[in-house]
Protein backbone atom coordinates (compact mmCIF):
# COMPACT_ATOMS: atom_id res chain seq x y z
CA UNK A 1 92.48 150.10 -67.31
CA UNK A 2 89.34 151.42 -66.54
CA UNK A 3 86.56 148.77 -65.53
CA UNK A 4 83.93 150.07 -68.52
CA UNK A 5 86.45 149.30 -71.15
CA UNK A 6 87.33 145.82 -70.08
CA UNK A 7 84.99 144.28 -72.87
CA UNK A 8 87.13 145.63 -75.63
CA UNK A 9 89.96 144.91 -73.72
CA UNK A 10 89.55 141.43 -73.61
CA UNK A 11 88.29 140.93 -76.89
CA UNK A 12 91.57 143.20 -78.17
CA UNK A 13 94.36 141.15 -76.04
CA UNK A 14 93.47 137.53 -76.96
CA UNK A 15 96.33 136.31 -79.34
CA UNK A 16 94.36 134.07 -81.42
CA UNK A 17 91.86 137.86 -82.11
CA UNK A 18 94.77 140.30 -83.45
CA UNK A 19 96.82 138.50 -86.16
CA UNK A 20 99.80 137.60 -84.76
CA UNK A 21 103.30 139.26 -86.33
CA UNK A 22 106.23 137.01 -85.59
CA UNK A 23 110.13 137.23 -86.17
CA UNK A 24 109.84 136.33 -89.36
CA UNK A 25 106.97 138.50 -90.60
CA UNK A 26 109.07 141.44 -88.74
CA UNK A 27 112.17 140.16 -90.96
CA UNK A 28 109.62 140.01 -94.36
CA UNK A 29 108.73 143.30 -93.65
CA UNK A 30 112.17 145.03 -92.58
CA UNK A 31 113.61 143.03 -95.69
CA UNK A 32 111.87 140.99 -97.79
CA UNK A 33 109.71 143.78 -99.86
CA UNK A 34 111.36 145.10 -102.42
CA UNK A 35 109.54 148.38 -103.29
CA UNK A 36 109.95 150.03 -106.62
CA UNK A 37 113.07 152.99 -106.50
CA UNK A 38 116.31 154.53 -107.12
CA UNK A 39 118.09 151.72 -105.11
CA UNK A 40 117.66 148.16 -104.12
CA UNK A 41 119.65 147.96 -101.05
CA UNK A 42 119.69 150.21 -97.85
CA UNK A 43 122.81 151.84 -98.38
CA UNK A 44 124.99 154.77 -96.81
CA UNK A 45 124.71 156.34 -100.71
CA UNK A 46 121.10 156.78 -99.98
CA UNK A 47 120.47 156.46 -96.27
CA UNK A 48 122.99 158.94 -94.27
CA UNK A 49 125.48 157.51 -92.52
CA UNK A 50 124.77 156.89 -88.37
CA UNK A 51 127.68 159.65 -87.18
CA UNK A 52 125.72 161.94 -90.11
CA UNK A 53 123.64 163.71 -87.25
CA UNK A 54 125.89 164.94 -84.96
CA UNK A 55 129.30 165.44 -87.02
CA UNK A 56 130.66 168.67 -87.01
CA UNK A 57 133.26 170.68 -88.86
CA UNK A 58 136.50 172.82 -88.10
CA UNK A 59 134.47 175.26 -88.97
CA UNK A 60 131.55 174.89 -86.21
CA UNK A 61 134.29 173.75 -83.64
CA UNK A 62 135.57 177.35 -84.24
CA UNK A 63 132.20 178.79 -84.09
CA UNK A 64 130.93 177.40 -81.12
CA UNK A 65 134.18 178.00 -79.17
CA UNK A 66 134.13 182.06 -80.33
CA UNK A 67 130.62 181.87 -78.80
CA UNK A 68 131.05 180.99 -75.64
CA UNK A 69 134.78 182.46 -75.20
CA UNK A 70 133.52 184.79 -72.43
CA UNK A 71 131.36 182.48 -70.47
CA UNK A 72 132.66 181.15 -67.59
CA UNK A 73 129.29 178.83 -66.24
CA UNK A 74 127.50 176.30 -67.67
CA UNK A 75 124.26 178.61 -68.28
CA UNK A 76 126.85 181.71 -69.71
CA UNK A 77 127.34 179.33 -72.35
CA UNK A 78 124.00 177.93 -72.98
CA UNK A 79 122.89 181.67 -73.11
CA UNK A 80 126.09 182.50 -75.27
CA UNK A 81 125.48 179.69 -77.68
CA UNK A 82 121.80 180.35 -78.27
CA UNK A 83 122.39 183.82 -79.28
CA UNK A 84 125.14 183.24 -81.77
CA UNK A 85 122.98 180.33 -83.31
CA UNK A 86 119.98 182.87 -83.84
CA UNK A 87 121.79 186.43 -83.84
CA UNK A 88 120.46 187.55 -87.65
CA UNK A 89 123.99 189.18 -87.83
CA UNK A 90 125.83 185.91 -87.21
CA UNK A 91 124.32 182.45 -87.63
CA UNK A 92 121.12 183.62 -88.34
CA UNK A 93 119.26 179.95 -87.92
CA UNK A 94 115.75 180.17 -89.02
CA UNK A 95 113.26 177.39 -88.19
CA UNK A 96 111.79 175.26 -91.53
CA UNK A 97 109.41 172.34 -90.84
CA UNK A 98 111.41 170.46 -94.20
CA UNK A 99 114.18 171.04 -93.00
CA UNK A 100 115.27 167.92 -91.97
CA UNK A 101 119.13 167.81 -91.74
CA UNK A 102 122.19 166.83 -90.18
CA UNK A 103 124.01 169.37 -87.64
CA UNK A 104 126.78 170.16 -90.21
CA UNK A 105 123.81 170.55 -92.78
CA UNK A 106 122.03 172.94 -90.46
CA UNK A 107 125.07 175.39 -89.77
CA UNK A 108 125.77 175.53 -93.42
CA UNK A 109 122.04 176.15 -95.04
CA UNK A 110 120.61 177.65 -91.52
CA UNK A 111 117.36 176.40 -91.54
CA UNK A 112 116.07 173.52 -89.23
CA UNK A 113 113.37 171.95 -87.75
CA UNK A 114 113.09 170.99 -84.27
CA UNK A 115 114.98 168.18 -84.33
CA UNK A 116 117.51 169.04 -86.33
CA UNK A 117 118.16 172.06 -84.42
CA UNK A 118 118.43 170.24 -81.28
CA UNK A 119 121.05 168.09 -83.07
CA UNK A 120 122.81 171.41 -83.90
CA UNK A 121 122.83 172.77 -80.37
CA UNK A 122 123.78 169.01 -78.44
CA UNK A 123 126.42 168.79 -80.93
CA UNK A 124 128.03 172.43 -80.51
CA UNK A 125 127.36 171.89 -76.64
CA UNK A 126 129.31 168.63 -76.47
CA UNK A 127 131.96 170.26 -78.32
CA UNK A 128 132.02 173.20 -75.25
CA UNK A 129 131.68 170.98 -72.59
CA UNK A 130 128.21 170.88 -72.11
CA UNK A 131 126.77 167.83 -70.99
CA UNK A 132 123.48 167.90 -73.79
CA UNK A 133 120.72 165.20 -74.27
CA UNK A 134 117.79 164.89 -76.96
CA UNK A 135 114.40 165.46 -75.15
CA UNK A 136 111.54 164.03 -76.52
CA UNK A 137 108.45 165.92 -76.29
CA UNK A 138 104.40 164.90 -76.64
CA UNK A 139 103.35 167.97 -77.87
CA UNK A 140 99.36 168.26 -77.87
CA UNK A 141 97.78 167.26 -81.18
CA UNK A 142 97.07 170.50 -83.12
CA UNK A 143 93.42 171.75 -84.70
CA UNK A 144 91.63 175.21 -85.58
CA UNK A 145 88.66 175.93 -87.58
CA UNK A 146 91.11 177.32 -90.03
CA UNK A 147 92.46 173.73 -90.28
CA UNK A 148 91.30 170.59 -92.44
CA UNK A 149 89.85 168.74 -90.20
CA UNK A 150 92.50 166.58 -89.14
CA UNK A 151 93.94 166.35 -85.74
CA UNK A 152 97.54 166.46 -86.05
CA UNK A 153 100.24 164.78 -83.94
CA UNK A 154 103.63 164.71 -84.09
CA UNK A 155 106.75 164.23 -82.07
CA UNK A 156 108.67 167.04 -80.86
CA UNK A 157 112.44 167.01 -79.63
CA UNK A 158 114.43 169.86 -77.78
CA UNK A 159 117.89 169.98 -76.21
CA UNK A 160 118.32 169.20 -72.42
CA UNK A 161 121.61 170.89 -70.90
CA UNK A 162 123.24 170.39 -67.55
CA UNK A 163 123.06 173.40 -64.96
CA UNK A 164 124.19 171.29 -62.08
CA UNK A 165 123.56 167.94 -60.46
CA UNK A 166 119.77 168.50 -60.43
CA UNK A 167 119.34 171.04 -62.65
CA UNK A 168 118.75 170.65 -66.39
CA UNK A 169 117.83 173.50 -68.90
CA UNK A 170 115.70 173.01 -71.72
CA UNK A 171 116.73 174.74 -75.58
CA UNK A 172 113.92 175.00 -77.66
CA UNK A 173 113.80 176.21 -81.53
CA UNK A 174 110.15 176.83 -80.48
CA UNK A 175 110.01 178.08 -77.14
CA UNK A 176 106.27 179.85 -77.64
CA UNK A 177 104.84 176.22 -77.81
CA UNK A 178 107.12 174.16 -75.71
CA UNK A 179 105.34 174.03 -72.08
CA UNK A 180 106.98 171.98 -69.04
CA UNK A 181 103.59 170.36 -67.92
CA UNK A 182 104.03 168.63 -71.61
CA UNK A 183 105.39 164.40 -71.09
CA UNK A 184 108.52 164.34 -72.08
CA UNK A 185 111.71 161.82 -71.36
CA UNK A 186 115.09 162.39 -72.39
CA UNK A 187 116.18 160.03 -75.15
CA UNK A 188 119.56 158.43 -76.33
CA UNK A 189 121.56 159.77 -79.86
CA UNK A 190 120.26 156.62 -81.26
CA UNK A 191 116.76 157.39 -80.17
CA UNK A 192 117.19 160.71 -81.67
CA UNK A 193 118.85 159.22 -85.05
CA UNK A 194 115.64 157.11 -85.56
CA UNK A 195 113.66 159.99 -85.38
CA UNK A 196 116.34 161.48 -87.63
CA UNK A 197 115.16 158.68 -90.21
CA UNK A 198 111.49 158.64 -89.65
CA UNK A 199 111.37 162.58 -90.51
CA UNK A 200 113.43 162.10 -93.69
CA UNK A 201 110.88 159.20 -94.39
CA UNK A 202 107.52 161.20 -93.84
CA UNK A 203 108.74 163.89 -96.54
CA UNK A 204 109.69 161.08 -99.33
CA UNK A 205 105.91 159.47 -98.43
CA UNK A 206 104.49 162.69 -98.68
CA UNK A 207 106.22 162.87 -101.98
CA UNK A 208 105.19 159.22 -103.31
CA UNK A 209 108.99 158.22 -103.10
CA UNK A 210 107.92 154.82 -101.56
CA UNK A 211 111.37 152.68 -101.94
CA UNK A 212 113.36 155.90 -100.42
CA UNK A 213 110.40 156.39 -97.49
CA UNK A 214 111.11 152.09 -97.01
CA UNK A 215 114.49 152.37 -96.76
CA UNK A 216 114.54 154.85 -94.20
CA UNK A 217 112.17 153.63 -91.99
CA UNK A 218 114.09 150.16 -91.81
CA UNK A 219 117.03 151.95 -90.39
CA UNK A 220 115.23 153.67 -87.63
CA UNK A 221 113.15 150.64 -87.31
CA UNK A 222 116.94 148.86 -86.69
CA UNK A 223 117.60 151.58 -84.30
CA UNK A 224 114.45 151.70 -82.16
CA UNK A 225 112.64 148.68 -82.95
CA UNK A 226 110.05 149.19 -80.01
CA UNK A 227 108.96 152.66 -81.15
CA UNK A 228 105.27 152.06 -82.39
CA UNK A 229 105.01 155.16 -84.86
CA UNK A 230 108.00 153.91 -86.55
CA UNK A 231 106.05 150.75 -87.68
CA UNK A 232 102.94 152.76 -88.13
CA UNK A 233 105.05 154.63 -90.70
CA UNK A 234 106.49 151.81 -92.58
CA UNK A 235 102.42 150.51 -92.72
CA UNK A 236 101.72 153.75 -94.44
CA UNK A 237 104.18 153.18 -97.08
CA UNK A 238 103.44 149.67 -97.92
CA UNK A 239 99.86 150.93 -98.19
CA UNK A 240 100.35 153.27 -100.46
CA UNK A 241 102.72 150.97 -102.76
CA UNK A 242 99.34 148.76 -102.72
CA UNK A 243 101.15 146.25 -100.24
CA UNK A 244 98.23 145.52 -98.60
CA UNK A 245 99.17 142.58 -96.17
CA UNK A 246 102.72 144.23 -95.55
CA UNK A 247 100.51 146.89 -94.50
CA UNK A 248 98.07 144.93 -91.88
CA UNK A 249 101.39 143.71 -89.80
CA UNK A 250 102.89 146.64 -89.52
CA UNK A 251 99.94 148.55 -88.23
CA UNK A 252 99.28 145.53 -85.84
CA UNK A 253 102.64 145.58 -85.19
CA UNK A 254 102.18 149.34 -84.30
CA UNK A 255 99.00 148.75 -82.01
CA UNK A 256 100.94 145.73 -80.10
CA UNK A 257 103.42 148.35 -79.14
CA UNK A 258 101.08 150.91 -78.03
CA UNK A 259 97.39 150.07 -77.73
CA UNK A 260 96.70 153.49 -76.58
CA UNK A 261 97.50 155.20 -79.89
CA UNK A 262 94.97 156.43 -82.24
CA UNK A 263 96.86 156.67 -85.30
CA UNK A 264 97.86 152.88 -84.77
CA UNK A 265 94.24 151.94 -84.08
CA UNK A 266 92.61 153.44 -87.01
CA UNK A 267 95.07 152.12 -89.13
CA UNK A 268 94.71 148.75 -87.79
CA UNK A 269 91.19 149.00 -88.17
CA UNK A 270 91.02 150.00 -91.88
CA UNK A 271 93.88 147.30 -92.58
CA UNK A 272 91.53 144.87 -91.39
CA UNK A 273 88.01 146.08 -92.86
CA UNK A 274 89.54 145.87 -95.71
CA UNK A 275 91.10 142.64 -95.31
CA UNK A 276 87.46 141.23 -95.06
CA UNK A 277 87.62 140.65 -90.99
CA UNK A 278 84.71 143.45 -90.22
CA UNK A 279 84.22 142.07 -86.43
CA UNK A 280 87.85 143.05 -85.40
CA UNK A 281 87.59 146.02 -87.37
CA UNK A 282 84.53 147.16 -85.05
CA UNK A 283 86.18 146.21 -81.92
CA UNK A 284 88.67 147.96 -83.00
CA UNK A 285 86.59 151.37 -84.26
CA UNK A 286 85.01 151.14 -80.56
CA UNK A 287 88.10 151.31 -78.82
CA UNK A 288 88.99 154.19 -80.95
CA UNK A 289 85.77 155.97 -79.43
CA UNK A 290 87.04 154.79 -76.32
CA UNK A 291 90.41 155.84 -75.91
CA UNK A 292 89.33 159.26 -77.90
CA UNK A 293 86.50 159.77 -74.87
CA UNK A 294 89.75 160.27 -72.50
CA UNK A 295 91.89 162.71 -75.19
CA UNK A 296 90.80 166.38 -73.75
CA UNK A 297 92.03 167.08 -77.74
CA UNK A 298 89.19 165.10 -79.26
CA UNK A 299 87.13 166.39 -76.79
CA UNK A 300 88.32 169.69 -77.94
CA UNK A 301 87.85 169.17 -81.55
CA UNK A 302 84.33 167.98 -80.56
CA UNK A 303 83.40 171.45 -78.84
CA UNK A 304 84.55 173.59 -81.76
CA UNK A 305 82.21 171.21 -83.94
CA UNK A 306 79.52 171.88 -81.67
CA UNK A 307 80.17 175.33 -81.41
CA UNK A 308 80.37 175.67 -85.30
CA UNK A 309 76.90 173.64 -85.59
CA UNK A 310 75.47 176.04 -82.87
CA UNK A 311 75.00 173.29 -80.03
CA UNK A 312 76.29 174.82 -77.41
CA UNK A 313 75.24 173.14 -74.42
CA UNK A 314 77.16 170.42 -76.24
CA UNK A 315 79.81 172.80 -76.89
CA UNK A 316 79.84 173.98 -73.10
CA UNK A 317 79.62 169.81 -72.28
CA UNK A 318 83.38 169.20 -74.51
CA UNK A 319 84.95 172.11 -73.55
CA UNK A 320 84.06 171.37 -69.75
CA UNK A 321 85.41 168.09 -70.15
CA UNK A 322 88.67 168.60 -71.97
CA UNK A 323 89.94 171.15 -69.14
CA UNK A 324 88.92 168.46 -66.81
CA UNK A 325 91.52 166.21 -68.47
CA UNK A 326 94.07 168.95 -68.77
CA UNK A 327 93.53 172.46 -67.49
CA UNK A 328 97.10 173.83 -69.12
CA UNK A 329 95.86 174.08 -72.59
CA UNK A 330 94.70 177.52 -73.36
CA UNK A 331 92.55 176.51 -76.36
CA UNK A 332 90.37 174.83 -74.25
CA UNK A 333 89.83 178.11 -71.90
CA UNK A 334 89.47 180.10 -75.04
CA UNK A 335 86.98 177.80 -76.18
CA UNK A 336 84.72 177.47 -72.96
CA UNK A 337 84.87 181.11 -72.98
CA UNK A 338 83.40 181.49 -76.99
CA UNK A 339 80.64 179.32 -75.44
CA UNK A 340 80.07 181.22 -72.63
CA UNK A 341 80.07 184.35 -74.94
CA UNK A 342 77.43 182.86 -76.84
CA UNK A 343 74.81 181.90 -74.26
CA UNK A 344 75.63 185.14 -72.86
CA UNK A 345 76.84 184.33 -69.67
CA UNK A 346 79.37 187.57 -69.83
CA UNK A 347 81.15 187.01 -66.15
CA UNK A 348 81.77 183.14 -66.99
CA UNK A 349 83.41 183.99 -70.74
CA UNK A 350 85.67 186.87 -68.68
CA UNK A 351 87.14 184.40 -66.51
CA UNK A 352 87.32 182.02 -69.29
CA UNK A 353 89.24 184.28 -71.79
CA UNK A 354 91.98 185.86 -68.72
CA UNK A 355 92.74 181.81 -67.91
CA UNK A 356 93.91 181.68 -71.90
CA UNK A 357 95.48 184.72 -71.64
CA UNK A 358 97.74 183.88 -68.67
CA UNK A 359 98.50 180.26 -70.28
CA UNK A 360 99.43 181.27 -73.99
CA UNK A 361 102.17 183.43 -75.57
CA UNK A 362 102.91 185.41 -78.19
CA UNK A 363 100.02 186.49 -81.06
CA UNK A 364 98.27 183.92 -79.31
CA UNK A 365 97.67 185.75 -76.26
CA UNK A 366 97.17 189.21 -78.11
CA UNK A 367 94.30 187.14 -79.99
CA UNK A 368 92.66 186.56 -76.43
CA UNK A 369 93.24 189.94 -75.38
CA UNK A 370 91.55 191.47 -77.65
CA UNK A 371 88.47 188.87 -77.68
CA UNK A 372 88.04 189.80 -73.89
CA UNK A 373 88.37 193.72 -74.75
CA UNK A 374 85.19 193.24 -77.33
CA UNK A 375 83.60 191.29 -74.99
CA UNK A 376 83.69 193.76 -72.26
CA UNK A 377 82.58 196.78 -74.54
CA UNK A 378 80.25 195.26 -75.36
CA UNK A 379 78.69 194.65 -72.17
């Protein structure tokens, strides 16, 4: 920890300055709230069952072993298997944020999202004789112009197959925004399952069914009770069913785990504003501007807001700075470039604009392309 933030370090690590959450408030919350809801108990009628994420069928058995009949290697059938899963004129899998679903689920609607295609593909692996893993992946917080003004993070999972003793291949439903500079970590099928449960969670909160959002995230809570977005989750929920101290301890809860995440900060901090203790609450919102000073996507989202406001020195200042923190990102080129455009410094916004090209994909790319192509008819 960096000497300039030791301060709000101190101040945040005493026990007697965070509440403290203790066996049994972790028991109260996991099962001692009784929300209002189709059910009263976490059940496998309305919870699916653990083996629910990686069973398959005769028929997928069949599938997967038709797919990979001529391939005689480990990446033959990697290769074979990814085709047949998104060959229009045979599986046909489509990717669907919502649509969160078991591997047998998947094959039979053929829609997923990312982690329930990975399920799909470590599941028909196994079945080959692939040795598969879940990989979890931090995927950089999105934001546009075009977007709300929210930063948006989320946690992205793709398939790891063994090639060899040191050699692993990554399957991804996504493979335009997967990058290998990205922290990831393989995790275990009941790793994977929680995540299972936290996605099926978000879409009942998102849809005000509080009880069936609850019950969810106690199971993956059960599963991987050391994952801090998990409790973060289960704050949200008890906020919205106007459980407000339910709400506090899990969002503590959330920030004990990880005292680097934002999301668990600024819900930790609005837990306790509201809860009347307004000095925590500020030593809270300032390590929020802290740990935000060393994000290169805040730093981001602060550059397109200068940019927008016409401050570009400012602009020039953010963008600078995020590429400092991590040069992969090709937003950030794109962005430095825009600024360069603007204070007409034509050479600078070239080189700018041909570092986004090289580092993005797709439409993407194309998008950059042609930026550079006006900028040099222009000049």
């Amino acid at each position: 920890m960096r000497l300039s933030f030791l301060g709000v370090v101190m101040l945040l690590a005493g026990c007697s300055t965070l509440p403290s959450v203790t066996p049994a408030d972790e028991a109260w919350l996991l099962g001692g709230i009784t929300l209002p809801g189709p059910a009263a108990e976490v059940t496998e009628a309305t919870v699916p069952p653990e083996d629910h994420l990686l069973a398959i069928t005769p028929e997928m058995q069949r599938f997967a072993e038709e797919a990979v009949a001529g391939a005689s290697t480990p990446r033959g059938k990697v290769r074979a298997l990814l085709e047949a899963i998104i060959d229009p004129a045979r599986l046909g899998l489509r990717f669907a944020e919502d649509a969160t679903y078991g591997a047998a689920e998947v094959f039979e609607r053929r829609r997923a999202d990312c982690l329930s295609f990975t399920a799909l593909f470590v599941a028909l692996s196994r079945h080959v004789g692939l040795d598969a893993k879940f990989n979890e992946v931090d995927v950089p917080p999105v934001w546009d112009l075009s977007d709300s003004g929210t930063l948006i993070r989320y946690r992205h999972m793709n398939a790891l197959i063994r090639l060899g003793p040191e050699h692993w291949q990554v399957v991804d439903i996504l493979p335009e925004d997967y990058d290998s500079s990205f922290p990831q970590r393989p995790v275990s099928d009941r790793e994977a399952l929680a995540q299972y449960y936290n996605n099926l969670a978000v879409q009942f909160l998102l849809q005000d069914r509080l009880r069936e959002a609850q019950q969810h995230l106690v199971r993956a809570i059960e599963l991987a009770p050391r994952t801090s977005h998990l409790w973060g989750n289960l704050g949200s929920t008890y906020r919205r069913a106007g459980e407000a101290h339910a709400a506090k301890l899990a969002y503590v809860k959330a920030m004990r785990l990880d005292p680097e995440d934002e999301t668990a900060i600024k819900n930790a901090a609005r837990a306790l504003a509201a809860d009347g203790d307004t000095r925590l609450a500020r030593a809270l919102a300032h390590r929020m501007t802290q740990v935000q000073r060393r994000n290169p996507y805040d730093r981001y989202r602060e550059g397109l807001e200068a940019l927008a406001e016409g401050r570009y020195e400012s602009a020039l200042r953010h963008a600078r700075a995020a590429i400092r923190l991590y040069d992969r990102e090709h937003r950030f080129h794109y962005l430095l470039g825009l600024v360069h455009e603007r204070l007409g410094n034509t050479e600078a916004a070239r080189e700018s604009f041909e570092r986004a090209i090289e580092l993005a994909s797709g439409e993407r790319a194309q998008r950059y392309q042609r930026r550079l192509e006006t900028l040099l008819s222009a000049n």
